[in-house]
C-alpha atoms as a PDB file:
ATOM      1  CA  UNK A   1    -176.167 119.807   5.465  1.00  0.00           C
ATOM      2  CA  UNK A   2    -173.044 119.791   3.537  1.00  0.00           C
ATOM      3  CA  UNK A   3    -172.022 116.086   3.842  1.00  0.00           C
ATOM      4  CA  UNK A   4    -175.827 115.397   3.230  1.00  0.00           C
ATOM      5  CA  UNK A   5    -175.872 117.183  -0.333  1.00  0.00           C
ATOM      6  CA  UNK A   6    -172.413 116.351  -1.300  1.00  0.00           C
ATOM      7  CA  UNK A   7    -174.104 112.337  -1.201  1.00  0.00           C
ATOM      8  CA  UNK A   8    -176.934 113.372  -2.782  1.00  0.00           C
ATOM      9  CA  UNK A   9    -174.860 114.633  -5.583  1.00  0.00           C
ATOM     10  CA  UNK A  10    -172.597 111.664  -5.761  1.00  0.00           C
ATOM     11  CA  UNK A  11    -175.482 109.746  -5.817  1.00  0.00           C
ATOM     12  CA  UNK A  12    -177.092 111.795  -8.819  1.00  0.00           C
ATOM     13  CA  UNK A  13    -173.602 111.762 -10.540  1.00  0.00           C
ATOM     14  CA  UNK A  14    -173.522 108.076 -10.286  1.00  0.00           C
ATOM     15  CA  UNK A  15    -177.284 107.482 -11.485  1.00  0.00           C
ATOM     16  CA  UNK A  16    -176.454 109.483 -14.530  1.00  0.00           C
ATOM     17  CA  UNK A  17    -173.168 107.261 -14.764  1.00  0.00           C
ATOM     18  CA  UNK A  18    -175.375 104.202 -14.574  1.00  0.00           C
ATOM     19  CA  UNK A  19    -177.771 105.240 -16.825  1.00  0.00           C
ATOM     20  CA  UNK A  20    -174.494 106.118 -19.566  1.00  0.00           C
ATOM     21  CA  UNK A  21    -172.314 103.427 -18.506  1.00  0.00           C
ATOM     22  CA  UNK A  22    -174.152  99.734 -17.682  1.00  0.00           C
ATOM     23  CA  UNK A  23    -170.493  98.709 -16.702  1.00  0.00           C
ATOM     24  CA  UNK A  24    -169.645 101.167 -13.881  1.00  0.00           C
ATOM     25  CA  UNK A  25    -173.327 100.276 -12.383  1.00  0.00           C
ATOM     26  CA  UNK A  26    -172.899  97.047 -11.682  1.00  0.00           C
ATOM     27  CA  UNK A  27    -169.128  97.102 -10.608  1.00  0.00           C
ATOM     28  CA  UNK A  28    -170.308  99.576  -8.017  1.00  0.00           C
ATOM     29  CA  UNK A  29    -173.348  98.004  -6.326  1.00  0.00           C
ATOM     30  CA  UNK A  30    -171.214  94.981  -6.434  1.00  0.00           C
ATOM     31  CA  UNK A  31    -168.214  96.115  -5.363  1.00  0.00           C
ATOM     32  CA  UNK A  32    -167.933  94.356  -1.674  1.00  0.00           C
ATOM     33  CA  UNK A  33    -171.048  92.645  -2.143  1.00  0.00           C
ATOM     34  CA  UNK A  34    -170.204  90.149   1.236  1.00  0.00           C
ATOM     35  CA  UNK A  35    -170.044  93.289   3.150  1.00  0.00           C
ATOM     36  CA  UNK A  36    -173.357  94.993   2.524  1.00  0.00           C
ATOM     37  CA  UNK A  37    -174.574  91.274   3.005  1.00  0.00           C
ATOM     38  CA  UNK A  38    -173.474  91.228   6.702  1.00  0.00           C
ATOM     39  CA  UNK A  39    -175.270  94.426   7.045  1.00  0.00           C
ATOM     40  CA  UNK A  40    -178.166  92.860   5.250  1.00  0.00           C
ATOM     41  CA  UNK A  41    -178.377  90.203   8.497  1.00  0.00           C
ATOM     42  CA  UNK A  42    -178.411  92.755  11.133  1.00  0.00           C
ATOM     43  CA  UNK A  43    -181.132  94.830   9.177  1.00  0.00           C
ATOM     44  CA  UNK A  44    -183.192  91.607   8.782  1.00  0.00           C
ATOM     45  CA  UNK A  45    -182.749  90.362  12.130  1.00  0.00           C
ATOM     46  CA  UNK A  46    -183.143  93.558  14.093  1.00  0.00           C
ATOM     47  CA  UNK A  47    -185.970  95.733  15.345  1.00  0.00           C
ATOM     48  CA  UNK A  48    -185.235  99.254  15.567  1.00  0.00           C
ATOM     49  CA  UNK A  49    -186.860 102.993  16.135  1.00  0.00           C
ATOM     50  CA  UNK A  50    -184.678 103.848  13.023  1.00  0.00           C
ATOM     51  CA  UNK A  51    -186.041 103.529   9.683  1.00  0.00           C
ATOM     52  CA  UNK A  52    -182.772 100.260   8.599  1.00  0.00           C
ATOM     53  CA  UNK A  53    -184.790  98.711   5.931  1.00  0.00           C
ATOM     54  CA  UNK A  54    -185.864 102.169   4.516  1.00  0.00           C
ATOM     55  CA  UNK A  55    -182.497 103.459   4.737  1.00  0.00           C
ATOM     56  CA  UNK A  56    -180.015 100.639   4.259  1.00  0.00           C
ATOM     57  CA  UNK A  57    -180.923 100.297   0.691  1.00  0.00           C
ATOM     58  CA  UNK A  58    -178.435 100.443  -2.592  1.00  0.00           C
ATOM     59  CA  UNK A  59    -174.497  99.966  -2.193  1.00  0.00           C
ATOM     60  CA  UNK A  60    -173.428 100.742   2.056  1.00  0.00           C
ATOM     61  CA  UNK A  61    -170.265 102.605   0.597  1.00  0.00           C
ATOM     62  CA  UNK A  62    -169.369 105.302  -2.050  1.00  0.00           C
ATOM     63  CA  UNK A  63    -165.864 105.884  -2.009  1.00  0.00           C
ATOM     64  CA  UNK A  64    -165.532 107.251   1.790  1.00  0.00           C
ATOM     65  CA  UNK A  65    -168.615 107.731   2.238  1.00  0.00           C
ATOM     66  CA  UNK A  66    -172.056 106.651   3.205  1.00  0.00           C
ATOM     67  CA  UNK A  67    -175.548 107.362   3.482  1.00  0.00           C
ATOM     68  CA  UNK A  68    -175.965 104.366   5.643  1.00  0.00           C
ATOM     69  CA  UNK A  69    -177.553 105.212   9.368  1.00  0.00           C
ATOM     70  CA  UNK A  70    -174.616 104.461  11.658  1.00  0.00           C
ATOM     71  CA  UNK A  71    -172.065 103.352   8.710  1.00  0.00           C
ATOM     72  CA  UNK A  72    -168.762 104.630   8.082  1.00  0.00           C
ATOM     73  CA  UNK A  73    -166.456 103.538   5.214  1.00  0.00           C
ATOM     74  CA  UNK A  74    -163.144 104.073   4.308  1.00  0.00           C
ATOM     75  CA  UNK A  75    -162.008 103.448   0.215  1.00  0.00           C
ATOM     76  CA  UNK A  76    -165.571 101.821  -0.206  1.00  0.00           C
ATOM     77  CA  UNK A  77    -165.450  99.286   3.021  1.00  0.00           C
ATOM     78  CA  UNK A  78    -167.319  99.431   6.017  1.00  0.00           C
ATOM     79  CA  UNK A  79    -165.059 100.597   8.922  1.00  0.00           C
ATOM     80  CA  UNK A  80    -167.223 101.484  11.673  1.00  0.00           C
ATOM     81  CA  UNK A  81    -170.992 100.612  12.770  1.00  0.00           C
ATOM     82  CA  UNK A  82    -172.355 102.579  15.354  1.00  0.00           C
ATOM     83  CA  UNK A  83    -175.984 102.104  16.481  1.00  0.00           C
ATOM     84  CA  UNK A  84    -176.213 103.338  19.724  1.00  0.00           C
ATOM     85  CA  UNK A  85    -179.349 104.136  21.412  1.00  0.00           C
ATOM     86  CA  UNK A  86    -181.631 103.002  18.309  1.00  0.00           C
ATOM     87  CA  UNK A  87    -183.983 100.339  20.541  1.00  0.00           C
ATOM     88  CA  UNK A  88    -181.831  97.695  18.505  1.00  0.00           C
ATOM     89  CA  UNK A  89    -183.618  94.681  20.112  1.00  0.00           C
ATOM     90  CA  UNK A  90    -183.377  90.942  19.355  1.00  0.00           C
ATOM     91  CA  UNK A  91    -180.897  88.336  18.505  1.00  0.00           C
ATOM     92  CA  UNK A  92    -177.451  89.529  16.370  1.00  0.00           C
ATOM     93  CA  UNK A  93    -176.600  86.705  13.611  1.00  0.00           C
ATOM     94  CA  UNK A  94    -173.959  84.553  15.343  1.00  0.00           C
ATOM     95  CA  UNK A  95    -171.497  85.473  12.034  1.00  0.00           C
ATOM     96  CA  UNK A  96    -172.252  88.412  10.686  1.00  0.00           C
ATOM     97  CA  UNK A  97    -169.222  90.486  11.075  1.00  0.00           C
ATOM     98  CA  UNK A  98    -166.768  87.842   9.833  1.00  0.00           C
ATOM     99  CA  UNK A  99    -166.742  89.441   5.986  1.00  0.00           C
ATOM    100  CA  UNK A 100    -166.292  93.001   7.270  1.00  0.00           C
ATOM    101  CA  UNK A 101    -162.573  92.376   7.878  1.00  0.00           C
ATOM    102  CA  UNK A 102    -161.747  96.163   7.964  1.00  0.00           C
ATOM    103  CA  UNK A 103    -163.778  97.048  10.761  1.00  0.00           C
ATOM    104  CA  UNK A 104    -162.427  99.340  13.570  1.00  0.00           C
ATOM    105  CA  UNK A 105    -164.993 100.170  15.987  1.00  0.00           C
ATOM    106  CA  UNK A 106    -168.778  98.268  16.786  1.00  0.00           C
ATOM    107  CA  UNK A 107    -171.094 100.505  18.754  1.00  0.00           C
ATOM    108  CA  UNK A 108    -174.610  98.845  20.125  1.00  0.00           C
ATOM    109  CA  UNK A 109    -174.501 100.141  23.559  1.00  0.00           C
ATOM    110  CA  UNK A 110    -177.644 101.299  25.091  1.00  0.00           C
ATOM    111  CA  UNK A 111    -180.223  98.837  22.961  1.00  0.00           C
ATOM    112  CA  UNK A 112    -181.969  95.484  23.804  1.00  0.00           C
ATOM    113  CA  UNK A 113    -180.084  93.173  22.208  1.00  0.00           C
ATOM    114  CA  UNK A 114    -180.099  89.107  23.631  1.00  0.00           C
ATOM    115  CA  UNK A 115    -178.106  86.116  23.121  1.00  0.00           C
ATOM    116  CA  UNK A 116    -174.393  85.499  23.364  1.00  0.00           C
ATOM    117  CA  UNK A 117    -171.593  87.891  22.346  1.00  0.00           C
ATOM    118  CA  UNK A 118    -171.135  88.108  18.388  1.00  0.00           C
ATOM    119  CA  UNK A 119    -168.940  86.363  16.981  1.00  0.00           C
ATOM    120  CA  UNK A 120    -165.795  89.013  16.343  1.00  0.00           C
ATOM    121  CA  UNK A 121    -162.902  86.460  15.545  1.00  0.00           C
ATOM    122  CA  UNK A 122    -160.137  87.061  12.750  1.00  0.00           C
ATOM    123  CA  UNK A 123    -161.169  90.940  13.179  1.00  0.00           C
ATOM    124  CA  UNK A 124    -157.203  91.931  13.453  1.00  0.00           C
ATOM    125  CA  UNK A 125    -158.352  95.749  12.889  1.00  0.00           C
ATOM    126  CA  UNK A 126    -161.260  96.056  15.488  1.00  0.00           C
ATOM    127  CA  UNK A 127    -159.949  98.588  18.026  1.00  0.00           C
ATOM    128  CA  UNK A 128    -163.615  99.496  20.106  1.00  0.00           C
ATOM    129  CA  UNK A 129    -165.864  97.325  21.298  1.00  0.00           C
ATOM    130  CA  UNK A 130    -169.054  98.975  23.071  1.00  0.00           C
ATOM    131  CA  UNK A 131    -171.705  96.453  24.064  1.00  0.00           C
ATOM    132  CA  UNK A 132    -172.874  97.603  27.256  1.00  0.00           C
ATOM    133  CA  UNK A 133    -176.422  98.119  28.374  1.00  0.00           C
ATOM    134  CA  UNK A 134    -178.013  95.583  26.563  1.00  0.00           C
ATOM    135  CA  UNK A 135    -179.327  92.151  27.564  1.00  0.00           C
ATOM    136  CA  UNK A 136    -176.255  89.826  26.424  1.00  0.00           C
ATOM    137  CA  UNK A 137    -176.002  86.459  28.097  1.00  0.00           C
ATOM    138  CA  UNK A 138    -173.743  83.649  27.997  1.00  0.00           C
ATOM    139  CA  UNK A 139    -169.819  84.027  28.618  1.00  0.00           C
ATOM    140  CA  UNK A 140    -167.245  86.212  27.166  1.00  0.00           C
ATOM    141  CA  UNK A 141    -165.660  84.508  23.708  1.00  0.00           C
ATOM    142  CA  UNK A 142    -161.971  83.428  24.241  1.00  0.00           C
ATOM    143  CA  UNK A 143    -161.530  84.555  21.266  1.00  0.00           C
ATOM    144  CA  UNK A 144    -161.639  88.114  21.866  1.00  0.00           C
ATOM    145  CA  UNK A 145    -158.202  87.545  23.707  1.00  0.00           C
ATOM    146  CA  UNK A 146    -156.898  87.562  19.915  1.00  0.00           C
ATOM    147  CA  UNK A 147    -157.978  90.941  19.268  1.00  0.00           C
ATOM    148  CA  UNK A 148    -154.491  92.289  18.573  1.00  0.00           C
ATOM    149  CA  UNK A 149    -155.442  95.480  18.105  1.00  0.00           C
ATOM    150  CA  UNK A 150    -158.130  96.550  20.939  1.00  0.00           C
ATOM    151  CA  UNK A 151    -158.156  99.044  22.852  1.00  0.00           C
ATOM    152  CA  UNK A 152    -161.538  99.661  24.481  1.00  0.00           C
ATOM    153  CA  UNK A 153    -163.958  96.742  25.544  1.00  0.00           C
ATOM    154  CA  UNK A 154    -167.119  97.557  27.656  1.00  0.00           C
ATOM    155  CA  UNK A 155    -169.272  94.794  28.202  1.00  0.00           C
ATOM    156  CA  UNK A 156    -171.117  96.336  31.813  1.00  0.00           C
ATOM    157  CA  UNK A 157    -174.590  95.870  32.518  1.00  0.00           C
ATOM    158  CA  UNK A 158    -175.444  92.826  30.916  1.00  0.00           C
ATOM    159  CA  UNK A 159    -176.275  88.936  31.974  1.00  0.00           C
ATOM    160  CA  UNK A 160    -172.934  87.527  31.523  1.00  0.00           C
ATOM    161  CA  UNK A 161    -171.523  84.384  33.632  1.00  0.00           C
ATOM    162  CA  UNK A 162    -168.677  82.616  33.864  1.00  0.00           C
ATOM    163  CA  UNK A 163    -165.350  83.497  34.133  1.00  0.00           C
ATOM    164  CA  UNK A 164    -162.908  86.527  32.580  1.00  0.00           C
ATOM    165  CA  UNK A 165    -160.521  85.434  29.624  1.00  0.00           C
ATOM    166  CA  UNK A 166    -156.903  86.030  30.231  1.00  0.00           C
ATOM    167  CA  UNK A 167    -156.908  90.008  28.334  1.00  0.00           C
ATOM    168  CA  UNK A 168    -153.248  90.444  27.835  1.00  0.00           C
ATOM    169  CA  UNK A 169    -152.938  93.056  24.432  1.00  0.00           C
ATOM    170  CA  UNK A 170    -150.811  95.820  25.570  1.00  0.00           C
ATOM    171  CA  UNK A 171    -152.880  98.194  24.013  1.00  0.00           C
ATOM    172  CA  UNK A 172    -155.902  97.450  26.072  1.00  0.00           C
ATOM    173  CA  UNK A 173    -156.593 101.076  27.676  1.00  0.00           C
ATOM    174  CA  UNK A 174    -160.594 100.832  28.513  1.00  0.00           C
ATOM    175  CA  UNK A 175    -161.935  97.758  30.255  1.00  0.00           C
ATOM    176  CA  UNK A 176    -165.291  97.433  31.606  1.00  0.00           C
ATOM    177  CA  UNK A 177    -166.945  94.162  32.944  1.00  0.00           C
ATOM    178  CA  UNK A 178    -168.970  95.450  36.000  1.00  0.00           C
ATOM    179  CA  UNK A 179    -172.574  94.464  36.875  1.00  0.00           C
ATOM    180  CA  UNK A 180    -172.589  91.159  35.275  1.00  0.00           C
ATOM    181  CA  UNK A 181    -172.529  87.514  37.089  1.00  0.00           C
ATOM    182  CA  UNK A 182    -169.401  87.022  35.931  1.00  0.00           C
ATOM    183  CA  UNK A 183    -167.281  84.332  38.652  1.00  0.00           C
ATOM    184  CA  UNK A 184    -163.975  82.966  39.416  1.00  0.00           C
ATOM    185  CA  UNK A 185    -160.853  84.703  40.169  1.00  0.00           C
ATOM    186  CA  UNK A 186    -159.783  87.730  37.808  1.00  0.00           C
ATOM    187  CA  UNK A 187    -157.014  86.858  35.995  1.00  0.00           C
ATOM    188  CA  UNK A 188    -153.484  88.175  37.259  1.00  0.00           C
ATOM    189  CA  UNK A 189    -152.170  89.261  33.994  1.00  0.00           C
ATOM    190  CA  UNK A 190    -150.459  92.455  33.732  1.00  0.00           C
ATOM    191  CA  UNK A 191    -153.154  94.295  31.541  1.00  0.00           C
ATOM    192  CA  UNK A 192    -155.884  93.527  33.960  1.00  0.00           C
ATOM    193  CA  UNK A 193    -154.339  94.913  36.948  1.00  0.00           C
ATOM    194  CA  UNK A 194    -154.003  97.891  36.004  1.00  0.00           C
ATOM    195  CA  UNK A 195    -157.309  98.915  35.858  1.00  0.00           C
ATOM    196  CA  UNK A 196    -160.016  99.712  38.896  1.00  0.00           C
ATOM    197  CA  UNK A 197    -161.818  97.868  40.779  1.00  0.00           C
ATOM    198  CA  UNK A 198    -165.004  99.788  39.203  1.00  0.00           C
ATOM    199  CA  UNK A 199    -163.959  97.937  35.791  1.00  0.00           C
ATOM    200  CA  UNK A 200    -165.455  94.561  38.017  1.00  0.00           C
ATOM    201  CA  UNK A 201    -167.236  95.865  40.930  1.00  0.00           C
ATOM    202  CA  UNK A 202    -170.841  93.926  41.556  1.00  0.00           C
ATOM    203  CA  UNK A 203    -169.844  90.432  40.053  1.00  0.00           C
ATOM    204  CA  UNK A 204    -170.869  88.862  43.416  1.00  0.00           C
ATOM    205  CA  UNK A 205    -168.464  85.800  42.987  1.00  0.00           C
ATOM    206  CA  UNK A 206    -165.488  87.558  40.795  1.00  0.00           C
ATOM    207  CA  UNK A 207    -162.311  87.564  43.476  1.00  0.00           C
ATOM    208  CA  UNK A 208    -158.836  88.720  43.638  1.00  0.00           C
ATOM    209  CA  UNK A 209    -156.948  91.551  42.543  1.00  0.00           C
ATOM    210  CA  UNK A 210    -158.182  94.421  42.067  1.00  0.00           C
ATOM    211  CA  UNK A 211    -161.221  93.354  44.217  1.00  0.00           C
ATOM    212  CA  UNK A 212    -160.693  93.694  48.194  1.00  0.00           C
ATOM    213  CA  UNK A 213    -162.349  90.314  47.803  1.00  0.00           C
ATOM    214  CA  UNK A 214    -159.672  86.948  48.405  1.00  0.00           C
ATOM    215  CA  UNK A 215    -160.261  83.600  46.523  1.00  0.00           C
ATOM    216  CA  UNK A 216    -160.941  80.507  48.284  1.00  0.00           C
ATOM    217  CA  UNK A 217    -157.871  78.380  48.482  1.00  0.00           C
ATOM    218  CA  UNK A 218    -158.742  75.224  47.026  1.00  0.00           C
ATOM    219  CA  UNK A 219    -157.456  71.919  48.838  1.00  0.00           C
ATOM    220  CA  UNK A 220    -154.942  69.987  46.789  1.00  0.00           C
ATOM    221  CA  UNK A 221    -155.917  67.260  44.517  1.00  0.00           C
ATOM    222  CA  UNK A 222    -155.827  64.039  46.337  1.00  0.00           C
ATOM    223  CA  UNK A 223    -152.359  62.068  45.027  1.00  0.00           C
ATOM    224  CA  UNK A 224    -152.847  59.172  43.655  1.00  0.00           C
ATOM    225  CA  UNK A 225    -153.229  56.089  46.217  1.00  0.00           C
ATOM    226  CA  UNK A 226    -149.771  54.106  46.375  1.00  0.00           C
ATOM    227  CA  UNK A 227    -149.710  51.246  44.032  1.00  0.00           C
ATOM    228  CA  UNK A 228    -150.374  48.002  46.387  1.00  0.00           C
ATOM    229  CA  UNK A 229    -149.460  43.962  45.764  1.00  0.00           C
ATOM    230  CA  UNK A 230    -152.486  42.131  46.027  1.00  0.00           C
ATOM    231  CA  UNK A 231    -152.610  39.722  48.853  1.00  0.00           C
ATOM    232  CA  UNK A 232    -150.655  36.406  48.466  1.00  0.00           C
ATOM    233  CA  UNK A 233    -152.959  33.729  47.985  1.00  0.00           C
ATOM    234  CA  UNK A 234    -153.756  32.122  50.750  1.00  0.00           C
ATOM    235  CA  UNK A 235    -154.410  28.510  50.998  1.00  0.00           C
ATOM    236  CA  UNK A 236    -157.749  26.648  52.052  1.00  0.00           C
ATOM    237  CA  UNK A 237    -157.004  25.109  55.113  1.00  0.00           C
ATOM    238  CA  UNK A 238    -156.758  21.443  54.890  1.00  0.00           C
ATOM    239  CA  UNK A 239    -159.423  19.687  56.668  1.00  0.00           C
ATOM    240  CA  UNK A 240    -158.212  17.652  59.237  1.00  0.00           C
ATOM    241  CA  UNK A 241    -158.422  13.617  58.393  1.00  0.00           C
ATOM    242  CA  UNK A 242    -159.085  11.353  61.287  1.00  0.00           C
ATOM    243  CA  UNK A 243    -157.000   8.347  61.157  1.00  0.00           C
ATOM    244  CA  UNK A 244    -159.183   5.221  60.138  1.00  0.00           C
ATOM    245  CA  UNK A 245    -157.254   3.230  62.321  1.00  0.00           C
ATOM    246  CA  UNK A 246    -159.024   4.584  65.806  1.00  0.00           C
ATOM    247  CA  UNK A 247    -162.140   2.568  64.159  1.00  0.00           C
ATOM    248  CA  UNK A 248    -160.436  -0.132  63.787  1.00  0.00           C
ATOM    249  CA  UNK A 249    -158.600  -0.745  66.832  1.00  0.00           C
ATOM    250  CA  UNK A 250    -161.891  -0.261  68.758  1.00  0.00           C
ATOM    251  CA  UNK A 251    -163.395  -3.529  66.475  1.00  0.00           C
ATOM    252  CA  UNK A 252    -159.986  -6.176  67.245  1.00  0.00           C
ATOM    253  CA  UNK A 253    -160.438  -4.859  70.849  1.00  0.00           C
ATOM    254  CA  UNK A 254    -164.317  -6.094  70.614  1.00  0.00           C
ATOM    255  CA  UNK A 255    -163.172  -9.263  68.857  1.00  0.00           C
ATOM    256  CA  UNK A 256    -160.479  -9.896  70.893  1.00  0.00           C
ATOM    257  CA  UNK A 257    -162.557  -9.523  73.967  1.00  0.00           C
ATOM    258  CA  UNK A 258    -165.044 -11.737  72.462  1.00  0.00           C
ATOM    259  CA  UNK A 259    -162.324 -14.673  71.883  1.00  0.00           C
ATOM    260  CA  UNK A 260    -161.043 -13.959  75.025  1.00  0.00           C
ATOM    261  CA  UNK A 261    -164.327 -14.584  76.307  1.00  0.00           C
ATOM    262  CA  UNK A 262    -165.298 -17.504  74.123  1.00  0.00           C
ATOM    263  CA  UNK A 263    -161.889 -19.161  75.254  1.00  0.00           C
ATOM    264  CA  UNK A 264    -162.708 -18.672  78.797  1.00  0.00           C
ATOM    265  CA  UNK A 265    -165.961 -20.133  78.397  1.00  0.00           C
ATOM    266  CA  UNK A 266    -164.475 -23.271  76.680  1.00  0.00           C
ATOM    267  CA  UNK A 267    -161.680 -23.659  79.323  1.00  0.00           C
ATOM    268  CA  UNK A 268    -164.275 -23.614  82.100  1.00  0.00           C
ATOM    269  CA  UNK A 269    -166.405 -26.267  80.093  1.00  0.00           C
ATOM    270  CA  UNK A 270    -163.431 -28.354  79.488  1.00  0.00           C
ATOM    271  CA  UNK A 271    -162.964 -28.085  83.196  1.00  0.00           C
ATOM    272  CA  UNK A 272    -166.097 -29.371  84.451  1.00  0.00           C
ATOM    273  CA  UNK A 273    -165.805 -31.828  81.998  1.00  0.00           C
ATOM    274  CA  UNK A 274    -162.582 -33.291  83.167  1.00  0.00           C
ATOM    275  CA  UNK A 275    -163.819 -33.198  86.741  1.00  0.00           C
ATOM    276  CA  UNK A 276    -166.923 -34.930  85.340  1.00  0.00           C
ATOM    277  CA  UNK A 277    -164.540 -37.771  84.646  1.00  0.00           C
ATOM    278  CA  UNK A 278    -162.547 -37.650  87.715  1.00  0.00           C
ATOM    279  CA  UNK A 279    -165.671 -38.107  89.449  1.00  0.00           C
ATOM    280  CA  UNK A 280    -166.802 -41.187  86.899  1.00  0.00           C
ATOM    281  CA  UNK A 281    -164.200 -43.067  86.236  1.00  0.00           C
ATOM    282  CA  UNK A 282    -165.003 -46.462  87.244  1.00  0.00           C
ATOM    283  CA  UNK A 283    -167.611 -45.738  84.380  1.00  0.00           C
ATOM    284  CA  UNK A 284    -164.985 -44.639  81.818  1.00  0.00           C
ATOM    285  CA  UNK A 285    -163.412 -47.962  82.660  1.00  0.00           C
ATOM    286  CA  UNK A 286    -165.886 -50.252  82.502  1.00  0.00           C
ATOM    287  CA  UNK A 287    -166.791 -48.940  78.879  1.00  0.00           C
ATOM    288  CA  UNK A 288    -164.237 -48.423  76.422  1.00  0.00           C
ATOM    289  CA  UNK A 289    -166.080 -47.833  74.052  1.00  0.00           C
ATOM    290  CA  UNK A 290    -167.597 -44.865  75.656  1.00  0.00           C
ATOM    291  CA  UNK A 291    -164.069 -43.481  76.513  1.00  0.00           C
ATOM    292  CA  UNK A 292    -163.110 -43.668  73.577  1.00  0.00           C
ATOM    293  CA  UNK A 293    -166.197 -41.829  72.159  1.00  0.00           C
ATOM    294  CA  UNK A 294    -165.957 -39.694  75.638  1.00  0.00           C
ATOM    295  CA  UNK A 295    -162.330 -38.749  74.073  1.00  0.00           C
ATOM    296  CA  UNK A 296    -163.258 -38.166  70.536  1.00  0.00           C
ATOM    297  CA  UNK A 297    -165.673 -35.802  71.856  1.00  0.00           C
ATOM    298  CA  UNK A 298    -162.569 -34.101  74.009  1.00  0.00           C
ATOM    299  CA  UNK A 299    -160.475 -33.757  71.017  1.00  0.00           C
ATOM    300  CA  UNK A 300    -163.283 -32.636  69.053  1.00  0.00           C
ATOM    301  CA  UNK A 301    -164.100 -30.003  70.940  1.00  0.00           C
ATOM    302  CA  UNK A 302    -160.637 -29.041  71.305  1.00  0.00           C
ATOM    303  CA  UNK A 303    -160.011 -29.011  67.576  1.00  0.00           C
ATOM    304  CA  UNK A 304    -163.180 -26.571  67.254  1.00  0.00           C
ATOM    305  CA  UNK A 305    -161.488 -24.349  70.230  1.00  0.00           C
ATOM    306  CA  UNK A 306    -157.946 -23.959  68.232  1.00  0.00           C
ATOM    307  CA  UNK A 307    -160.344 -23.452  65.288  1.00  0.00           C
ATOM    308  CA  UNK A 308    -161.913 -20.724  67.012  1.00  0.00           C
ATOM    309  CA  UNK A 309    -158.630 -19.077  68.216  1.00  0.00           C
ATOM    310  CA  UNK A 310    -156.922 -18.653  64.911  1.00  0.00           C
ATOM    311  CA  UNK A 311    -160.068 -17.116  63.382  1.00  0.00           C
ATOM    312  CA  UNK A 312    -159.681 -14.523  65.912  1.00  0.00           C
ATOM    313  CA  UNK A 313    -155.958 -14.008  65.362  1.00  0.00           C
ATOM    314  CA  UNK A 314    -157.248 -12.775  61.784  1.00  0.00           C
ATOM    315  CA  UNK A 315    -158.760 -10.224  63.722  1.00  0.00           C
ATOM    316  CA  UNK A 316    -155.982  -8.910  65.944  1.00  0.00           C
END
């Protein structure tokens, strides 16, 4: 009751101010006017059993104090919001924190809160993180590995998947990621080790240490297949040329045949011919005249037969 009255005095105290001094009113409701803005967000954006847009009304801090439901401050900034176990439910504003740089502890454990992980980057103060029991999805922000100075983070009993960011800050002491799907081997670091297996227990596919639970070894990336010379080109086979020449022997042997043939025939004509005038030649003779015609005929046909024979020399 005493912290209750002592703001309700400072609050009376300042209303009279306000009312005397214009100035010192607006310097105070303005003071930090980004930070009661980020609280603005959450009270917009959240359902709740609490009375927030009843309550968080006029300036969040008055000196180092505040009649804010789950505020603390600390020389008029917000250093601490704890809402735990107010049926918070809904979606937190991706940003909202970023302009409360001098905050030291976040509390929404035990709501029903969805959606990824705010959004808690360039907080270099933040030592306590408590979102478990809620209904977070998604995968745990990288950046929270930058959280310099945290020391507790409890994320159990919520929807998260994928795999754990490398937590190395020395003064991590509370660590809490169990009954989640988170996967993928837990990594080694020094931090990490140290705490129980409880801190991951019923991730089905989370292995290593501290789990009695080995990772699969994975097979070695193929290498690289050795760089090969591409085949020499090969040349089209030449197609075989028959010689001409076969063709042409074959016609002088017909030719010649033929001559030889022709020649024969003559010779055997000539033959009978000169037996013919064996046979006559009282007649021969008797007539001149017809041996001489009988002999022009001879040398005639003689004169076609040479004829004949050098036309089938050509041919040979």
């Amino acid at each position: 009751m005493s912290l209750a009255f002592t703001i309700s005095f400072l609050y009376v105290v300042l209303f009279v101010s306000c009312k005397s001094n214009m100035v010192l009113c607006i310097e105070l409701e303005e003071f930090f006017p980004e930070e009661r803005y980020a609280l603005m967000l959450i009270r917009d954006s959240l359902n709740s059993s609490v009375n927030l847009h009843g309550n968080w009304t006029g300036p969040p801090c008055i000196d180092n104090l505040s009649r804010w439901i789950g505020i603390t401050c600390s020389n008029w900034h917000v250093v601490q919001i704890v809402l735990e176990g107010v049926n918070l439910s809904g979606y937190l504003p991706p940003t909202f924190l970023q302009n409360i740089t001098l905050l030291s502890q976040l509390d929404f454990r035990n709501n029903a809160l969805f959606g990824p992980l705010p959004s808690l980057k360039n907080l270099v103060f933040l030592k306590q993180v408590l979102l478990s029991f809620n209904h977070f999805s998604g995968s745990i922000p990288l950046e929270y590995v930058e959280l310099t100075s945290l020391q507790v983070l409890e994320l159990q009993e919520n929807y998260l998947h994928g795999q754990i960011p490398p937590f190395d800050q020395p003064s991590l002491t509370s660590f809490n990621v169990s009954y989640n799907h988170l996967s993928g081997p837990i990594p080694q670091t020094s931090v990490l080790l140290r705490f129980p297996e409880s801190s991951y227990g019923n991730n089905s596919d989370l292995c290593g240490d501290p789990l009695d639970k080995l990772c699969p070894i994975e097979p070695p990336a193929p290498s690289p297949a050795p760089f090969s010379a591409p085949p020499p080109f090969a040349m089209p086979p030449i197609p075989e040329v028959r010689p001409k020449n076969r063709y042409r022997a074959w016609t002088v042997a017909v030719i010649g045949a033929a001559a030889a043939l022709i020649l024969l025939s003559l010779i055997i004509v000539i033959a009978f011919l000169f037996r013919k005038r064996q046979t006559s030649g009282k007649e021969v003779r008797r007539n001149d005249s017809a041996g001489k015609i009988h002999l022009m005929h001879v040398n005639s046909t003689l004169h076609f037969i040479n004829n004949l024979l050098q036309i089938a020399m050509l041919f040979v």
